[in-house]
PDB file of N, CA and C in Angstrom:
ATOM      1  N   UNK A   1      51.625-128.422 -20.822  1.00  0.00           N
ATOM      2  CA  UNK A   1      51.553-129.121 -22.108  1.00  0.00           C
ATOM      3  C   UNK A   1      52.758-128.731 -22.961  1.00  0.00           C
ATOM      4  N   UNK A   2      53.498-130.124 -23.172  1.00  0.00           N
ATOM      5  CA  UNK A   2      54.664-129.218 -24.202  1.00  0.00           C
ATOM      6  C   UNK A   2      54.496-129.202 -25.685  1.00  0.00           C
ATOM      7  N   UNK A   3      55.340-128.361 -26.354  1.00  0.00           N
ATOM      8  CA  UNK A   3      54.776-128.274 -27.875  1.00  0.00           C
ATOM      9  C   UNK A   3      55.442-128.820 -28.747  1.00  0.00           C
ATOM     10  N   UNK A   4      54.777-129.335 -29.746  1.00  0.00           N
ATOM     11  CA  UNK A   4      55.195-130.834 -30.640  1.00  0.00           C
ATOM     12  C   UNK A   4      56.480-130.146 -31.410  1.00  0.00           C
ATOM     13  N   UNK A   5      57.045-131.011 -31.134  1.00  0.00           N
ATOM     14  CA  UNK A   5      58.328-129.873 -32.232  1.00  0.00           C
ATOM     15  C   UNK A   5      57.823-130.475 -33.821  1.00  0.00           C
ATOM     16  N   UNK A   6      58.773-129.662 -34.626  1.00  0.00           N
ATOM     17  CA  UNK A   6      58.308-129.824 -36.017  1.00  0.00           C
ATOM     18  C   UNK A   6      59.543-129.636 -36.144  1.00  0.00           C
ATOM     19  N   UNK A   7      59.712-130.392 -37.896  1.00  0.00           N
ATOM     20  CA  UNK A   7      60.847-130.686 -38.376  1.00  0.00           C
ATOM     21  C   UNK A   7      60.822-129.509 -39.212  1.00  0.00           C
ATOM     22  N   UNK A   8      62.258-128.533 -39.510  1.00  0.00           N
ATOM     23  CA  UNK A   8      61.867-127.701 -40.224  1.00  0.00           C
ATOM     24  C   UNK A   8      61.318-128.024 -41.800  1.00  0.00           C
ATOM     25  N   UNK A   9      60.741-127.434 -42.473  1.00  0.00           N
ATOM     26  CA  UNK A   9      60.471-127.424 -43.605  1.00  0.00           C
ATOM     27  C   UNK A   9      61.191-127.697 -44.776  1.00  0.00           C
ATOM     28  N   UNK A  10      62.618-127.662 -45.012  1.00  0.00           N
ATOM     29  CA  UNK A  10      63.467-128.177 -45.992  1.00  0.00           C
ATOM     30  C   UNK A  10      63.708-129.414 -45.559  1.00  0.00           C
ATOM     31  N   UNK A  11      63.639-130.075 -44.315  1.00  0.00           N
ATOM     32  CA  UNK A  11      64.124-131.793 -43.813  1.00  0.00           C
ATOM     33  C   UNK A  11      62.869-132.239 -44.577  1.00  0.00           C
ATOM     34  N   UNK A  12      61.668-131.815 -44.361  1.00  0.00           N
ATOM     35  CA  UNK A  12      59.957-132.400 -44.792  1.00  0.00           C
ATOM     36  C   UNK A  12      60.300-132.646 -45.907  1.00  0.00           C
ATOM     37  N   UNK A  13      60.735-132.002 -46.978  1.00  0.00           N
ATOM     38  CA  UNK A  13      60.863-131.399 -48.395  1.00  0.00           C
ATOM     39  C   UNK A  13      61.900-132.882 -49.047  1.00  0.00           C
ATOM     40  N   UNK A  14      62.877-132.589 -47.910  1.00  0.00           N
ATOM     41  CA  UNK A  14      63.832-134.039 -48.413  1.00  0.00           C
ATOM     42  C   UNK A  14      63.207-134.990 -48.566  1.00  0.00           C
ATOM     43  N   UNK A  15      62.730-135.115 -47.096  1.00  0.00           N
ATOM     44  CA  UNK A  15      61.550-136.448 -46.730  1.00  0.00           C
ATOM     45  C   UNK A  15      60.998-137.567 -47.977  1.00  0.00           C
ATOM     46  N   UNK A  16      59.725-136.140 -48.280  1.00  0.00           N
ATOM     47  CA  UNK A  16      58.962-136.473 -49.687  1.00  0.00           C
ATOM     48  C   UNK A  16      59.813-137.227 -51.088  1.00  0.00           C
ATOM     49  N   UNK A  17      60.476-135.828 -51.157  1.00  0.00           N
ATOM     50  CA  UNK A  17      61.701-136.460 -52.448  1.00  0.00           C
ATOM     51  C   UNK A  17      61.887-137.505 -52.367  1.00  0.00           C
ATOM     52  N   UNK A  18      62.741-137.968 -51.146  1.00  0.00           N
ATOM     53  CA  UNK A  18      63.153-139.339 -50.696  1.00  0.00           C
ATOM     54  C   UNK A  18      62.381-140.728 -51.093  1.00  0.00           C
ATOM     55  N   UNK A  19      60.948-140.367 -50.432  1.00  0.00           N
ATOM     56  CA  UNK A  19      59.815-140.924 -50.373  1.00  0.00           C
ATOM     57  C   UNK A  19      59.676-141.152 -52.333  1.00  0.00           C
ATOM     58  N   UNK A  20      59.660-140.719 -52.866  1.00  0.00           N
ATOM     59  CA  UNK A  20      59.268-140.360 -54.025  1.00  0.00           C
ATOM     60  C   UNK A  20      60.154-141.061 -55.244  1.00  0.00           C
ATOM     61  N   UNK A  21      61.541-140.944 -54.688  1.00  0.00           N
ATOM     62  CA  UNK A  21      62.641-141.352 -55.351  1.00  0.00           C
ATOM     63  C   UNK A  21      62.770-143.134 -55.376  1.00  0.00           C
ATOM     64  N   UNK A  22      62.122-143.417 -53.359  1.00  0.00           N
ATOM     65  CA  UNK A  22      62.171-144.842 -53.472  1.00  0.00           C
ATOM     66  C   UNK A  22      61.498-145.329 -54.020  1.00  0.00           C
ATOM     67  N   UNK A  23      59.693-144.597 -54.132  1.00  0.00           N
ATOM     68  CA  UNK A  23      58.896-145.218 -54.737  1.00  0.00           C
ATOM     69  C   UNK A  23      59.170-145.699 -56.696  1.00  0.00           C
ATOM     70  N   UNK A  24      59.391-144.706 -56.965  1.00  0.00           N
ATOM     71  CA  UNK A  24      59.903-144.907 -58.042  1.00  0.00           C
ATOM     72  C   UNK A  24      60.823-145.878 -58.895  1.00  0.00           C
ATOM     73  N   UNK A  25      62.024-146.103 -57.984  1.00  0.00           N
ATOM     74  CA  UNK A  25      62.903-147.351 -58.234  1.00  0.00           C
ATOM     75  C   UNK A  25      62.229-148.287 -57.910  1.00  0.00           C
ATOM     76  N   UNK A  26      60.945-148.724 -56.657  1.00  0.00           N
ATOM     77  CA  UNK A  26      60.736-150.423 -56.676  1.00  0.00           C
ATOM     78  C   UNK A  26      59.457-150.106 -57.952  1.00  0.00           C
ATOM     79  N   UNK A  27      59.133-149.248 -58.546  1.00  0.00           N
ATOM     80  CA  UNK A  27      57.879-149.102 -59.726  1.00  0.00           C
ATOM     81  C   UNK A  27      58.799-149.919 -60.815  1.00  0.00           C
ATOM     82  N   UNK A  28      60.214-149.783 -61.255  1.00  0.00           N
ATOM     83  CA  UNK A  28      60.861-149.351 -62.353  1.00  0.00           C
ATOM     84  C   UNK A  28      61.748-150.746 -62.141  1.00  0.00           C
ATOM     85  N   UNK A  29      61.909-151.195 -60.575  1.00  0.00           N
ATOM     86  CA  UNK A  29      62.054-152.697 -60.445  1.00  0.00           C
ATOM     87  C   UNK A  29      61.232-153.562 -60.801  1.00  0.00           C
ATOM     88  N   UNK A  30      60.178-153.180 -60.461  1.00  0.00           N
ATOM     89  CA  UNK A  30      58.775-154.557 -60.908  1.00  0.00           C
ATOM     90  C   UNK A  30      58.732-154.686 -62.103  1.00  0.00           C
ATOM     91  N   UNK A  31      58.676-153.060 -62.705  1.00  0.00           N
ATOM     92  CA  UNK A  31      58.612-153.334 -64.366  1.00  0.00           C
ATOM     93  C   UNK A  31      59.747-154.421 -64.983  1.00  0.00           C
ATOM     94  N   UNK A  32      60.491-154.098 -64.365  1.00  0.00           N
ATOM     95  CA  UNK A  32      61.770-154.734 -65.296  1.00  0.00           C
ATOM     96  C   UNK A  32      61.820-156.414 -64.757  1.00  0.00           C
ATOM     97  N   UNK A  33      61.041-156.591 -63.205  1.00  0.00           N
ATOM     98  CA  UNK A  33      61.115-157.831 -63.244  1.00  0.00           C
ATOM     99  C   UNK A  33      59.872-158.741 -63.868  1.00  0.00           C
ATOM    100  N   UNK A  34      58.645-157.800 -64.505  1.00  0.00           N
ATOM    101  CA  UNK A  34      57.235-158.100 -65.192  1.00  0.00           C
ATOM    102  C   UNK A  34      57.785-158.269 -66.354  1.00  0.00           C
ATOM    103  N   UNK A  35      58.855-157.216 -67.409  1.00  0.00           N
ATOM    104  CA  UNK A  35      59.211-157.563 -68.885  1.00  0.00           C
ATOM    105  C   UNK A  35      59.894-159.000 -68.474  1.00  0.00           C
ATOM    106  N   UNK A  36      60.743-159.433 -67.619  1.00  0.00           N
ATOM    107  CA  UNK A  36      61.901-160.848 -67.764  1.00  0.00           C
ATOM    108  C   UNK A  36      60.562-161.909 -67.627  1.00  0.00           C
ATOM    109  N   UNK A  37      59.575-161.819 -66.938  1.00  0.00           N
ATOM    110  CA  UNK A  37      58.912-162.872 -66.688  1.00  0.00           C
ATOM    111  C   UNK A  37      58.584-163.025 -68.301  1.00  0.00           C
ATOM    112  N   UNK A  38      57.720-161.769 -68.855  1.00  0.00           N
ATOM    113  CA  UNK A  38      57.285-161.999 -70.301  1.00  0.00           C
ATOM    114  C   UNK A  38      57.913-162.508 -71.142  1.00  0.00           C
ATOM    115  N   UNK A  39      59.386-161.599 -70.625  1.00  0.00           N
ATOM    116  CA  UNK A  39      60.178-162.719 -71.979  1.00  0.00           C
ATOM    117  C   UNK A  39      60.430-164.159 -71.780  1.00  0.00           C
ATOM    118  N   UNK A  40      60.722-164.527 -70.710  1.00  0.00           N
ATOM    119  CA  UNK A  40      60.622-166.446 -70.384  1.00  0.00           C
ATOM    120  C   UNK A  40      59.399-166.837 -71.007  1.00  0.00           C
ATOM    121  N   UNK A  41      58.159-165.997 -70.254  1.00  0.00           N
ATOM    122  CA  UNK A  41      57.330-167.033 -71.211  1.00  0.00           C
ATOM    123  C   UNK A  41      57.373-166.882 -72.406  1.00  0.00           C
ATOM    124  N   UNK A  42      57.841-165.753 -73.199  1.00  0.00           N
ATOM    125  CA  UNK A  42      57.568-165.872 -74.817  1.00  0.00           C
ATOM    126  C   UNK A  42      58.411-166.947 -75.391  1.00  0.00           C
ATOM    127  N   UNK A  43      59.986-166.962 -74.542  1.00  0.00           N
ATOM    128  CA  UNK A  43      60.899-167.448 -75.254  1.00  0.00           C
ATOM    129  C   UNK A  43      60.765-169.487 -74.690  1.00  0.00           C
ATOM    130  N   UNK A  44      59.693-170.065 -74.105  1.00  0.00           N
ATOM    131  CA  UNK A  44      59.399-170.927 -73.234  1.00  0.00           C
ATOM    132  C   UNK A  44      60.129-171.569 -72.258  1.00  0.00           C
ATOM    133  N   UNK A  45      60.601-170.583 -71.300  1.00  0.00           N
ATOM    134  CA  UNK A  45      61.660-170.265 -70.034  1.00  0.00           C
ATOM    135  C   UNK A  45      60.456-170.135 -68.996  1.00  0.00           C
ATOM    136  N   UNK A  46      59.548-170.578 -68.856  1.00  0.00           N
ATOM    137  CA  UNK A  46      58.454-170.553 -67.863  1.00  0.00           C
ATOM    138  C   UNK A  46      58.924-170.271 -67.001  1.00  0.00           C
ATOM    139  N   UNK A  47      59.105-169.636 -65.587  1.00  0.00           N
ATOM    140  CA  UNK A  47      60.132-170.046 -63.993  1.00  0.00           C
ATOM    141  C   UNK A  47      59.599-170.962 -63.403  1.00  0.00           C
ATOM    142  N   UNK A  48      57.599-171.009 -63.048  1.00  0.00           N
ATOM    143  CA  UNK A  48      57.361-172.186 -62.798  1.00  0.00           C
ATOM    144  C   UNK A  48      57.411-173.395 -64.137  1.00  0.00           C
ATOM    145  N   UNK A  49      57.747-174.695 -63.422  1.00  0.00           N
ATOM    146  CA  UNK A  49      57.861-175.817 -64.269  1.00  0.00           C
ATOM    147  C   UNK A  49      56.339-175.866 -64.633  1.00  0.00           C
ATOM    148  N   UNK A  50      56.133-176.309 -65.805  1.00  0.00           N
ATOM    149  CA  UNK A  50      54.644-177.040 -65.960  1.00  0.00           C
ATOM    150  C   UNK A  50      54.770-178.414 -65.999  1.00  0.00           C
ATOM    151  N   UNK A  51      54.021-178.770 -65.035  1.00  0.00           N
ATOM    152  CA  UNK A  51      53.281-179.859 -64.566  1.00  0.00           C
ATOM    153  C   UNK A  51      52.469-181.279 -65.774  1.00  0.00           C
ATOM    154  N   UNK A  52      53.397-181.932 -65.875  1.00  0.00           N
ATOM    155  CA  UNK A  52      52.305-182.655 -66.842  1.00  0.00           C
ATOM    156  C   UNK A  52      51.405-183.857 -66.308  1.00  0.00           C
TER     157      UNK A  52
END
Protein backbone atom coordinates (compact mmCIF):
# COMPACT_ATOMS: atom_id res chain seq x y z
CA UNK A 1 0.00 0.00 0.00
CA UNK A 2 1.61 3.27 -0.88
CA UNK A 3 1.28 6.43 1.19
CA UNK A 4 -0.80 9.40 0.09
CA UNK A 5 1.64 12.09 -0.19
CA UNK A 6 0.61 15.41 1.31
CA UNK A 7 1.26 18.76 0.24
CA UNK A 8 3.37 20.44 2.70
CA UNK A 9 1.61 22.75 4.94
CA UNK A 10 2.64 26.31 3.73
CA UNK A 11 1.43 25.18 -0.21
CA UNK A 12 -2.24 24.24 1.87
CA UNK A 13 -1.94 27.69 3.55
CA UNK A 14 -1.47 29.41 0.00
CA UNK A 15 -4.18 27.22 -1.30
CA UNK A 16 -6.88 28.65 1.16
CA UNK A 17 -5.65 32.32 0.82
CA UNK A 18 -5.94 31.83 -2.81
CA UNK A 19 -9.27 30.25 -2.41
CA UNK A 20 -10.31 33.14 -0.29
CA UNK A 21 -8.86 35.97 -2.29
CA UNK A 22 -10.89 34.58 -5.43
CA UNK A 23 -13.85 34.26 -3.53
CA UNK A 24 -13.83 37.58 -2.54
CA UNK A 25 -13.26 39.44 -5.89
CA UNK A 26 -16.34 37.50 -7.71
CA UNK A 27 -18.42 38.72 -4.04
CA UNK A 28 -17.14 42.42 -4.77
CA UNK A 29 -17.86 41.73 -8.67
CA UNK A 30 -21.54 40.90 -8.21
CA UNK A 31 -21.84 43.71 -5.86
CA UNK A 32 -20.69 46.15 -8.21
CA UNK A 33 -22.56 44.47 -11.02
CA UNK A 34 -26.08 44.46 -8.46
CA UNK A 35 -25.32 48.54 -7.66
CA UNK A 36 -25.14 49.22 -11.99
CA UNK A 37 -28.29 47.19 -12.40
CA UNK A 38 -29.91 49.51 -9.50
CA UNK A 39 -28.74 52.40 -10.90
CA UNK A 40 -30.33 51.70 -14.59
CA UNK A 41 -33.31 51.02 -13.01
CA UNK A 42 -33.40 54.14 -10.86
CA UNK A 43 -32.11 56.25 -13.62
CA UNK A 44 -34.83 54.27 -16.28
CA UNK A 45 -31.90 52.38 -18.18
CA UNK A 46 -33.80 49.06 -17.57
CA UNK A 47 -31.20 46.34 -19.54
CA UNK A 48 -34.23 44.32 -20.20
CA UNK A 49 -36.57 46.34 -22.66
CA UNK A 50 -40.14 46.53 -21.27
CA UNK A 51 -42.52 45.07 -23.25
CA UNK A 52 -45.62 47.01 -24.00
Amino acid sequence: MTKARRAPPHHLESCVLLELRVGEQKAEEEEKEERQREDAELHGRAEAPVMD
